[in-house]
Protein backbone atom coordinates (compact mmCIF):
# COMPACT_ATOMS: atom_id res chain seq x y z
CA UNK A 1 -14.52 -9.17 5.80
CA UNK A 2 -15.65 -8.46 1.93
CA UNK A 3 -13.37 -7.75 -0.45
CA UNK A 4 -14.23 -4.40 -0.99
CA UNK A 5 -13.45 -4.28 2.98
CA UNK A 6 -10.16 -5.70 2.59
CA UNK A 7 -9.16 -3.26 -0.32
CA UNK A 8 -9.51 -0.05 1.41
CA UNK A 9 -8.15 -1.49 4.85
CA UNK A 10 -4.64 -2.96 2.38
CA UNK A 11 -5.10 1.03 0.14
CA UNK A 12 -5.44 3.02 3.80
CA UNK A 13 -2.45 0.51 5.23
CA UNK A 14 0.06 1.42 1.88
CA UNK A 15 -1.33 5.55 2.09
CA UNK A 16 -0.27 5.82 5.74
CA UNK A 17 3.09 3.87 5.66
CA UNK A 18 4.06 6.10 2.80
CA UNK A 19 2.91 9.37 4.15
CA UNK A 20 5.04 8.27 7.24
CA UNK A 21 7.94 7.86 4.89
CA UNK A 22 7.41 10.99 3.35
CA UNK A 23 7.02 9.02 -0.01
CA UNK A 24 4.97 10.83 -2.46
CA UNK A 25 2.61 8.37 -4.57
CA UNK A 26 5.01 9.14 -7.42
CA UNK A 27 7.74 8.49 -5.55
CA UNK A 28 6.51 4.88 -4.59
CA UNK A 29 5.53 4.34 -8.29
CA UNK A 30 8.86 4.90 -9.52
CA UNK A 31 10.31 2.73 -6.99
CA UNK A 32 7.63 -0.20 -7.64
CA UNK A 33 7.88 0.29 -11.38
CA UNK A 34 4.18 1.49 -11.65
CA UNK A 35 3.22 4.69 -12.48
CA UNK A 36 1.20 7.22 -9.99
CA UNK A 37 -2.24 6.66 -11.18
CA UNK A 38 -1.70 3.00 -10.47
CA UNK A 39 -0.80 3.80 -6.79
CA UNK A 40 -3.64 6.06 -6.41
CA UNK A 41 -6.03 3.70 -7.43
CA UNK A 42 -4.93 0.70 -5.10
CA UNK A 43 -5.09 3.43 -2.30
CA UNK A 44 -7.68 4.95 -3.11
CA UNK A 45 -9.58 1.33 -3.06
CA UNK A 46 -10.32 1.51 -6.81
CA UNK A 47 -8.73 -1.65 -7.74
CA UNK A 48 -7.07 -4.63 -6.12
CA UNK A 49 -3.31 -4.84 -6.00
CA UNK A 50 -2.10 -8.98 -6.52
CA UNK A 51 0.13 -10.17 -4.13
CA UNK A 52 2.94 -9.81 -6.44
CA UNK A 53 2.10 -5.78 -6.66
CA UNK A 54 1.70 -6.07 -3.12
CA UNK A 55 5.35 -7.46 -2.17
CA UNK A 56 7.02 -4.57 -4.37
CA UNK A 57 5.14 -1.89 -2.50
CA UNK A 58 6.30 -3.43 0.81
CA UNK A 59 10.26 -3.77 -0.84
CA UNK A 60 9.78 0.16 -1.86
CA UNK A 61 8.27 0.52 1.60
CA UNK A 62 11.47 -1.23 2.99
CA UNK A 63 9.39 -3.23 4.92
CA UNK A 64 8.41 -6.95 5.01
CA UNK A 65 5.09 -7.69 3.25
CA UNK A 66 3.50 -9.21 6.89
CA UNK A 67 4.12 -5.45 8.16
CA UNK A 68 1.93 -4.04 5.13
CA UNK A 69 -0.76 -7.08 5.65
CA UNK A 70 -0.89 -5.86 8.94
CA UNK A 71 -4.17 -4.03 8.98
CA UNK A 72 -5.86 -5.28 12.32
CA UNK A 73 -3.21 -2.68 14.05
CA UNK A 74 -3.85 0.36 11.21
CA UNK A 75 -3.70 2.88 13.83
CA UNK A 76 -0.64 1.29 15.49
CA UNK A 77 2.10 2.18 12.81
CA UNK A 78 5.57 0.73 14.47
């Protein structure tokens, strides 16, 4: 897998666990301390999020960061 590859499978991953939530992407900025543009863009594949970025979507998520890593099961949301 590229990274390009793994950017939009993590940016698809983050989009459909917050749409499940209900979680606008200015919701989740709020609650990660970022502002909506910067969500957009990790979701939208435009840039990469660090692992730190990462673990403060997942705590805003309220899930653990392996559940957000989990993109082998995308489709498979629990």
């Amino acid at each position: 897998m590229t990274k390009e590859e793994l950017s939009t499978k993590i940016g698809e991953r983050i989009k459909q666990l917050r749409k499940n939530k209900g979680i606008t992407q200015a919701e989740l900025g709020r609650l990660c301390d970022k502002d909506k543009q910067h969500i957009e863009l990790i979701e939208n594949h435009k840039v990469s999020a660090n692992v730190y970025t990462l673990y403060i979507i997942a705590k805003a998520l309220d899930i653990e960061l392996n559940e957000l890593l989990d993109i082998k099961s995308n489709n498979s949301l629990k």
